[in-house]
C-alpha atoms as a PDB file:
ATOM      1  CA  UNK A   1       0.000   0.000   0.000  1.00  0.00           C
ATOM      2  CA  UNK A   2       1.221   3.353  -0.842  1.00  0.00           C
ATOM      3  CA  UNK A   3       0.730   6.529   1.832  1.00  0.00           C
ATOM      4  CA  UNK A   4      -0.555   8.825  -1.307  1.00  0.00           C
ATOM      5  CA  UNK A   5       0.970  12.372  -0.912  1.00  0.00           C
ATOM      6  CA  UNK A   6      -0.526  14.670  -3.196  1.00  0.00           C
ATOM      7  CA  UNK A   7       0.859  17.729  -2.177  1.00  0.00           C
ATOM      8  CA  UNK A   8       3.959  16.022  -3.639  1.00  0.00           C
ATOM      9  CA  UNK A   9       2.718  16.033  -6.759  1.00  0.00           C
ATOM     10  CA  UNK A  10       5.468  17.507  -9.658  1.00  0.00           C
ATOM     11  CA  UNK A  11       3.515  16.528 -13.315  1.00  0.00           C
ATOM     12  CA  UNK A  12       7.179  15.899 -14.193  1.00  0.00           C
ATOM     13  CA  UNK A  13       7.362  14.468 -17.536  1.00  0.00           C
ATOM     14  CA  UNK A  14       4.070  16.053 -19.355  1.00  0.00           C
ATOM     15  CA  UNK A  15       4.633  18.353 -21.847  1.00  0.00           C
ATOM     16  CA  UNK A  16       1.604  20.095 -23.141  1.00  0.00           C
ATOM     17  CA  UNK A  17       2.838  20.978 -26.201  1.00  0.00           C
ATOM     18  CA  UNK A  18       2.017  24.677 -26.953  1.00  0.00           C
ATOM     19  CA  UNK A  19       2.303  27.816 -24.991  1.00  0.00           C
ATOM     20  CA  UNK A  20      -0.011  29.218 -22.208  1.00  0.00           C
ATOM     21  CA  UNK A  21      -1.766  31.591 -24.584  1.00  0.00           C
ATOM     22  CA  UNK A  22      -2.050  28.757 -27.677  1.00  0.00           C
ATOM     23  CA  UNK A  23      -3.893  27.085 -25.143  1.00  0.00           C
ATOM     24  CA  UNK A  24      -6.241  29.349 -23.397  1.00  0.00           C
ATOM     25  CA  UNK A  25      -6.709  29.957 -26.819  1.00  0.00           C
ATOM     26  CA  UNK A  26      -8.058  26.569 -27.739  1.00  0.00           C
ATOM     27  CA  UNK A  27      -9.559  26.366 -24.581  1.00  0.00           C
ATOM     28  CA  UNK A  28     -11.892  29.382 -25.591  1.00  0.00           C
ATOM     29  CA  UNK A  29     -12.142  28.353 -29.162  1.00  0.00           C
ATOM     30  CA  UNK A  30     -13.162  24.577 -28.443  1.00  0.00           C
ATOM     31  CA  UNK A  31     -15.597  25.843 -25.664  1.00  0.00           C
ATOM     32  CA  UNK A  32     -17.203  28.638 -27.773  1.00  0.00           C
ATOM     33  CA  UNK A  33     -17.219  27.366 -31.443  1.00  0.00           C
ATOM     34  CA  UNK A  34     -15.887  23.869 -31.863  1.00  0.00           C
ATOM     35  CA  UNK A  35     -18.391  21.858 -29.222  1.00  0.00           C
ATOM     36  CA  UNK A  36     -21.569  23.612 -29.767  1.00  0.00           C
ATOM     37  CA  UNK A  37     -24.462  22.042 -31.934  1.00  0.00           C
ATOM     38  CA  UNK A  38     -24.648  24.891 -34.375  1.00  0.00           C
ATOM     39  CA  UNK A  39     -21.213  24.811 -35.293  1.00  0.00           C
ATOM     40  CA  UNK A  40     -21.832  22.738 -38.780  1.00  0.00           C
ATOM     41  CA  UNK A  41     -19.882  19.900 -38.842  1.00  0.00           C
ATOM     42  CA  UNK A  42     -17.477  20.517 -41.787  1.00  0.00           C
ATOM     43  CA  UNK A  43     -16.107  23.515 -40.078  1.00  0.00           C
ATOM     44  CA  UNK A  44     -14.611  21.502 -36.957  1.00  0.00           C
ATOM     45  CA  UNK A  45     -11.868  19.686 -38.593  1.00  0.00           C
ATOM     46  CA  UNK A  46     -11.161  23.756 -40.207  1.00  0.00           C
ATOM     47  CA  UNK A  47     -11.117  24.450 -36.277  1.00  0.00           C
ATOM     48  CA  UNK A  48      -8.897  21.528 -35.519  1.00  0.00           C
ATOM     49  CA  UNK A  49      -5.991  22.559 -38.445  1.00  0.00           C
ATOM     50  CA  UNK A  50      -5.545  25.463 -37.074  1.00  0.00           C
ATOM     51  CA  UNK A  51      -4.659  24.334 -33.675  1.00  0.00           C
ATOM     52  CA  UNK A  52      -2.019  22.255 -35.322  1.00  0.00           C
ATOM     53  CA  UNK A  53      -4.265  18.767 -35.521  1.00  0.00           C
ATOM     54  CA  UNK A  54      -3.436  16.572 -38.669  1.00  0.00           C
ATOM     55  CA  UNK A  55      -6.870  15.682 -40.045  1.00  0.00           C
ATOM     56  CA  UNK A  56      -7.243  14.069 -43.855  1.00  0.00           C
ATOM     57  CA  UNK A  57     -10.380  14.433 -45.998  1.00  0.00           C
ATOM     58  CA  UNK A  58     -13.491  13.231 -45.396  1.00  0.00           C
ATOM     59  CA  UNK A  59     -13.661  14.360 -41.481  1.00  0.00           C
ATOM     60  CA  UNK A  60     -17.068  13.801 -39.769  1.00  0.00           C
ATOM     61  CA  UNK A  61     -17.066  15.661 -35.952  1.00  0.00           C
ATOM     62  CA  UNK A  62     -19.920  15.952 -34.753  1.00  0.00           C
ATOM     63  CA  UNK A  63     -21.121  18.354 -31.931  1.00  0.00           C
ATOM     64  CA  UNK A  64     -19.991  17.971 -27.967  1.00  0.00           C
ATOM     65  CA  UNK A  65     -16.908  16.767 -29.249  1.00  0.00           C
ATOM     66  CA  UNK A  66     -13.815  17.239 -26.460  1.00  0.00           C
ATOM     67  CA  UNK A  67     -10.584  17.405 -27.992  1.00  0.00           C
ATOM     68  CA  UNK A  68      -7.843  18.194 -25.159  1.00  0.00           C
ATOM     69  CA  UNK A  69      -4.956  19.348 -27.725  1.00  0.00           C
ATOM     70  CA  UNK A  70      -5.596  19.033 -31.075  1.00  0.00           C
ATOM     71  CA  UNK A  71      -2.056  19.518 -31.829  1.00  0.00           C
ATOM     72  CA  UNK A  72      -1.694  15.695 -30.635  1.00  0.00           C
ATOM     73  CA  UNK A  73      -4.458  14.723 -32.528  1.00  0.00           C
ATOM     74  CA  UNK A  74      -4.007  12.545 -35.821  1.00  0.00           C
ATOM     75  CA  UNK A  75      -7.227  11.768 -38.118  1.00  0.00           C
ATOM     76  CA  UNK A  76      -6.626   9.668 -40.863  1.00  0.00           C
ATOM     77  CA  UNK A  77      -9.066  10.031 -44.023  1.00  0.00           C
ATOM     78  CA  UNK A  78     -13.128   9.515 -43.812  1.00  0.00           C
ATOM     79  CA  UNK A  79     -12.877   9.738 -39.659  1.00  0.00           C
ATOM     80  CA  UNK A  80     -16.182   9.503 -37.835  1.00  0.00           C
ATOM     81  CA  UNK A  81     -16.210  10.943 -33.885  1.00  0.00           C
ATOM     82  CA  UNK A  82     -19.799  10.722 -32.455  1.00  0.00           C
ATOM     83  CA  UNK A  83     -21.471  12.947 -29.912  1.00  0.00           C
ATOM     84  CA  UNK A  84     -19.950  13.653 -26.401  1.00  0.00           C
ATOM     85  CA  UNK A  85     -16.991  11.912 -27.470  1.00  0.00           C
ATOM     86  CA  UNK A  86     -13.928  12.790 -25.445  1.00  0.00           C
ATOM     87  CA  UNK A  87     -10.171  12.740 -26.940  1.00  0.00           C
ATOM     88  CA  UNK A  88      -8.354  13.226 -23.473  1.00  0.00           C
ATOM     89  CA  UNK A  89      -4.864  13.411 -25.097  1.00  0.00           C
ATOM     90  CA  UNK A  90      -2.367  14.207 -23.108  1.00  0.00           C
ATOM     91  CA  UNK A  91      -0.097  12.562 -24.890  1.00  0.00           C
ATOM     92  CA  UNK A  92      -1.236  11.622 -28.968  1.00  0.00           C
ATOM     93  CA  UNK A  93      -3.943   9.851 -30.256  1.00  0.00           C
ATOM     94  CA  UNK A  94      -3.672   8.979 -33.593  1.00  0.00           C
ATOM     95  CA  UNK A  95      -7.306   7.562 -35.553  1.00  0.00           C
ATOM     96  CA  UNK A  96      -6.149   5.529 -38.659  1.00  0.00           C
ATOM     97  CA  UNK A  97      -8.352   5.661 -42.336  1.00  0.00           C
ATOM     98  CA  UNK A  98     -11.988   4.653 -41.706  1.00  0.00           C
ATOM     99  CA  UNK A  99     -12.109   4.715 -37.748  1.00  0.00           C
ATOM    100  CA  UNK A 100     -15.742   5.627 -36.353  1.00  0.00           C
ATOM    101  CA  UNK A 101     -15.179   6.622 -32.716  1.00  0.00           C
ATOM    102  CA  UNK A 102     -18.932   6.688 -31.155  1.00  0.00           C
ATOM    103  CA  UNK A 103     -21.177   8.700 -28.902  1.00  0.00           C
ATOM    104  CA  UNK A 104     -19.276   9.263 -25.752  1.00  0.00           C
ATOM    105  CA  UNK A 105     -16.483   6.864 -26.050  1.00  0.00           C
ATOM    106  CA  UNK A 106     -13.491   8.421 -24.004  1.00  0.00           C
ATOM    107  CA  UNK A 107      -9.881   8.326 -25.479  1.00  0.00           C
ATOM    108  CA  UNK A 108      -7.462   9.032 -22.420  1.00  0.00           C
ATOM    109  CA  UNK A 109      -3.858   9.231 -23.051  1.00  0.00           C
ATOM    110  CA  UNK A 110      -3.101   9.953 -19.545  1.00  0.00           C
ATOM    111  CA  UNK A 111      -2.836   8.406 -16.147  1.00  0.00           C
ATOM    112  CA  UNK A 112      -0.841   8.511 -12.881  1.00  0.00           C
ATOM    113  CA  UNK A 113       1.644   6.016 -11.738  1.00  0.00           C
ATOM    114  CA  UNK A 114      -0.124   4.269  -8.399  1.00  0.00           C
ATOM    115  CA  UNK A 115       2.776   3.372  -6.993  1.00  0.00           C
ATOM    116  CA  UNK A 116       4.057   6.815  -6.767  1.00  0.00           C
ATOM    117  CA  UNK A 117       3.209   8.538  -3.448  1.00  0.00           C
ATOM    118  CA  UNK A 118       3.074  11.760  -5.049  1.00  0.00           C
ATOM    119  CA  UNK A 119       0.807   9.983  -7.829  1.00  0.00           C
ATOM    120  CA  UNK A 120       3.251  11.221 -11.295  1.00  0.00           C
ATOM    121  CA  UNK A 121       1.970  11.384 -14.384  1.00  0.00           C
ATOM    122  CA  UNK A 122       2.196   7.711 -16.225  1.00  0.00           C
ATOM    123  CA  UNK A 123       0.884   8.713 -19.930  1.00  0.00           C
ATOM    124  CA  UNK A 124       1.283   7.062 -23.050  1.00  0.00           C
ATOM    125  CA  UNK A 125      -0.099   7.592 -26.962  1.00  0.00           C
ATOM    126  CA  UNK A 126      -3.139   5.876 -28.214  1.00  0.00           C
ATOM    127  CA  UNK A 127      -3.307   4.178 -31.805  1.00  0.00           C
ATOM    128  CA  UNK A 128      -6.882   3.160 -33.666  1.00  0.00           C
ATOM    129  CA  UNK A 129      -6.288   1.268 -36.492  1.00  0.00           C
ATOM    130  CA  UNK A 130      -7.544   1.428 -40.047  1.00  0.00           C
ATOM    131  CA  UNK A 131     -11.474   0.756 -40.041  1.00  0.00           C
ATOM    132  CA  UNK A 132     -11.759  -0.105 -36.450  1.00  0.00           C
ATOM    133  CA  UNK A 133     -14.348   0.716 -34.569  1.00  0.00           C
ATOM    134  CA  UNK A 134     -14.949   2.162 -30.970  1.00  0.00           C
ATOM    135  CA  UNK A 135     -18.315   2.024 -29.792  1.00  0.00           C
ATOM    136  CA  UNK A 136     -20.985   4.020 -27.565  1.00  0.00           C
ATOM    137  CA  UNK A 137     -19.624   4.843 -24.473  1.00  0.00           C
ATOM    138  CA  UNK A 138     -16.669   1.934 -24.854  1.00  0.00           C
ATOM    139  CA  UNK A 139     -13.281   3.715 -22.893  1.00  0.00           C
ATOM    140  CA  UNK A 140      -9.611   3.566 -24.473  1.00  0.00           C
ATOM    141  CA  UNK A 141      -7.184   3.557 -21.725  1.00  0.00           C
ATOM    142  CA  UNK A 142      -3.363   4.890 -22.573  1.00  0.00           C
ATOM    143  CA  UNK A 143      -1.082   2.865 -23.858  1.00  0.00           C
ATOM    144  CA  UNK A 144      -3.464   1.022 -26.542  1.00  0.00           C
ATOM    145  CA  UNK A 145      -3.179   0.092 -29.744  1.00  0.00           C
ATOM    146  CA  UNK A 146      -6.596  -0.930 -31.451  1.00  0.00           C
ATOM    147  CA  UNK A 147      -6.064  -3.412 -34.327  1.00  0.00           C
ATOM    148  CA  UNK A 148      -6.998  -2.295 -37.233  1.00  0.00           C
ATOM    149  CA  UNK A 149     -10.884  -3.373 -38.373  1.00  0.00           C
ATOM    150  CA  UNK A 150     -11.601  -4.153 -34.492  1.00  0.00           C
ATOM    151  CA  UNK A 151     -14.755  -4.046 -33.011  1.00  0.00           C
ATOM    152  CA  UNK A 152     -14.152  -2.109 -29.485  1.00  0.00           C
ATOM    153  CA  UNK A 153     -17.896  -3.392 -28.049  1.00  0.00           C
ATOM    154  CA  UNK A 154     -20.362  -0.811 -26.623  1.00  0.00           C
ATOM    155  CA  UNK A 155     -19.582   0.219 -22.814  1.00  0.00           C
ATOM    156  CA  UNK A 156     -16.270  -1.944 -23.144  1.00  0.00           C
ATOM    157  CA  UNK A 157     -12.998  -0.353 -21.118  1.00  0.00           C
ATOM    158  CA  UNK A 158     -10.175  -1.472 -22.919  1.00  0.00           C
ATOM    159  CA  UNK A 159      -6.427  -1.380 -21.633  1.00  0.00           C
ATOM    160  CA  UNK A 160      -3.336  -1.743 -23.742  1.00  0.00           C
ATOM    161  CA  UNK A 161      -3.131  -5.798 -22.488  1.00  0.00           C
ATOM    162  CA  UNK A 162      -6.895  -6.245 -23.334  1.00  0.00           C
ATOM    163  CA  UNK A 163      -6.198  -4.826 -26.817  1.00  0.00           C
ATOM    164  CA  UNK A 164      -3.969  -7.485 -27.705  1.00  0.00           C
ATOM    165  CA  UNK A 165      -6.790 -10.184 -27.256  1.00  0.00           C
ATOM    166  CA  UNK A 166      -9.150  -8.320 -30.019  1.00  0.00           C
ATOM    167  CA  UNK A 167      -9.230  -9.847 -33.468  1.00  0.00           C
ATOM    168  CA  UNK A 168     -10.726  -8.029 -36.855  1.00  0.00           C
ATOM    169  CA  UNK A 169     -14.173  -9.921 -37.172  1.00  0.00           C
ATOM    170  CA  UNK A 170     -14.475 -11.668 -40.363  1.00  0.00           C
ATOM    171  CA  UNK A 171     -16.975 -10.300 -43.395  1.00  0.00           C
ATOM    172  CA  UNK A 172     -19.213 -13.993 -42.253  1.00  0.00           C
ATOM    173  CA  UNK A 173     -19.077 -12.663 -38.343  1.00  0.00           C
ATOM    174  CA  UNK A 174     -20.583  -9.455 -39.378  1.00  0.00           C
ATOM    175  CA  UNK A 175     -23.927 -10.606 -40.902  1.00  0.00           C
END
């Protein structure tokens, strides 16, 4: 057991990427234009570029979407992200081709180490494959690589060791 001492607490190791202002910035942007429902979608990957956030063609975000830093943010081409979803990422997420991330799944890059009594940072990149899929309310946990055309089931949390065990389901599965 570890005698948890907060008030030790450093955040040694995160780097947030961008400057105080670049991110009060984004902070005001994302809050008053990006997440709101009549912001039309094809203007929020516009919103996304110009916080530094590598998204191809084809883009569909739709409103109440939480992005933490879109400058570690990678969408690959024809990208769906559902309502409510939340990209926590500390640290980068990168969405292959084809990836449809649903209605309030959560993508969080970051963590803290438990067995540190002043409870460090322990964060780590997530990767979604080509054509995968993460479903309603399912939870990505840092660390994880989702196979590409994996099914990440509906309310499922998934850590990096769980990912390992997922398999692409086969054109016969999905009928």
């Amino acid at each position: 057991m570890t005698d948890r001492r907060l008030d030790l607490f450093t955040g040694t190791g995160y780097d947030k990427g961008r400057s105080l202002p670049v991110q009060a910035a984004w902070f005001a942007v994302s809050h008053l234009l990006f997440q709101p429902w009549w912001m039309p979608a094809r203007l929020r990957p516009v919103l996304l570029r110009a916080f530094g956030a590598q998204v191809g063609s084809g883009a569909n975000i739709r409103n109440g979407v939480r992005v933490h830093w879109p400058w570690k943010l990678s969408l690959g081409e024809h990208v769906w992200i559902g309502e409510g979803a939340w990209l926590l990422n500390l640290e980068p997420i990168v969405l292959g081709d084809h990836v449809c991330v649903s209605q309030e799944a959560v993508l969080c890059t970051g963590s803290h180490d438990a067995r540190s009594p002043s409870f460090e940072y322990d964060n780590a990149p997530i990767t979604v494959g080509n054509g995968a899929w993460v479903a309603l309310r399912a939870v990505v946990l840092r660390g994880t690589t989702v196979p590409a055309g994996v099914v990440v089931p509906a309310g499922t949390v998934l850590s990096r060791s769980a990912a390992a065990r997922l398999q692409p389901r086969s054109p016969v599965e999905r009928r």
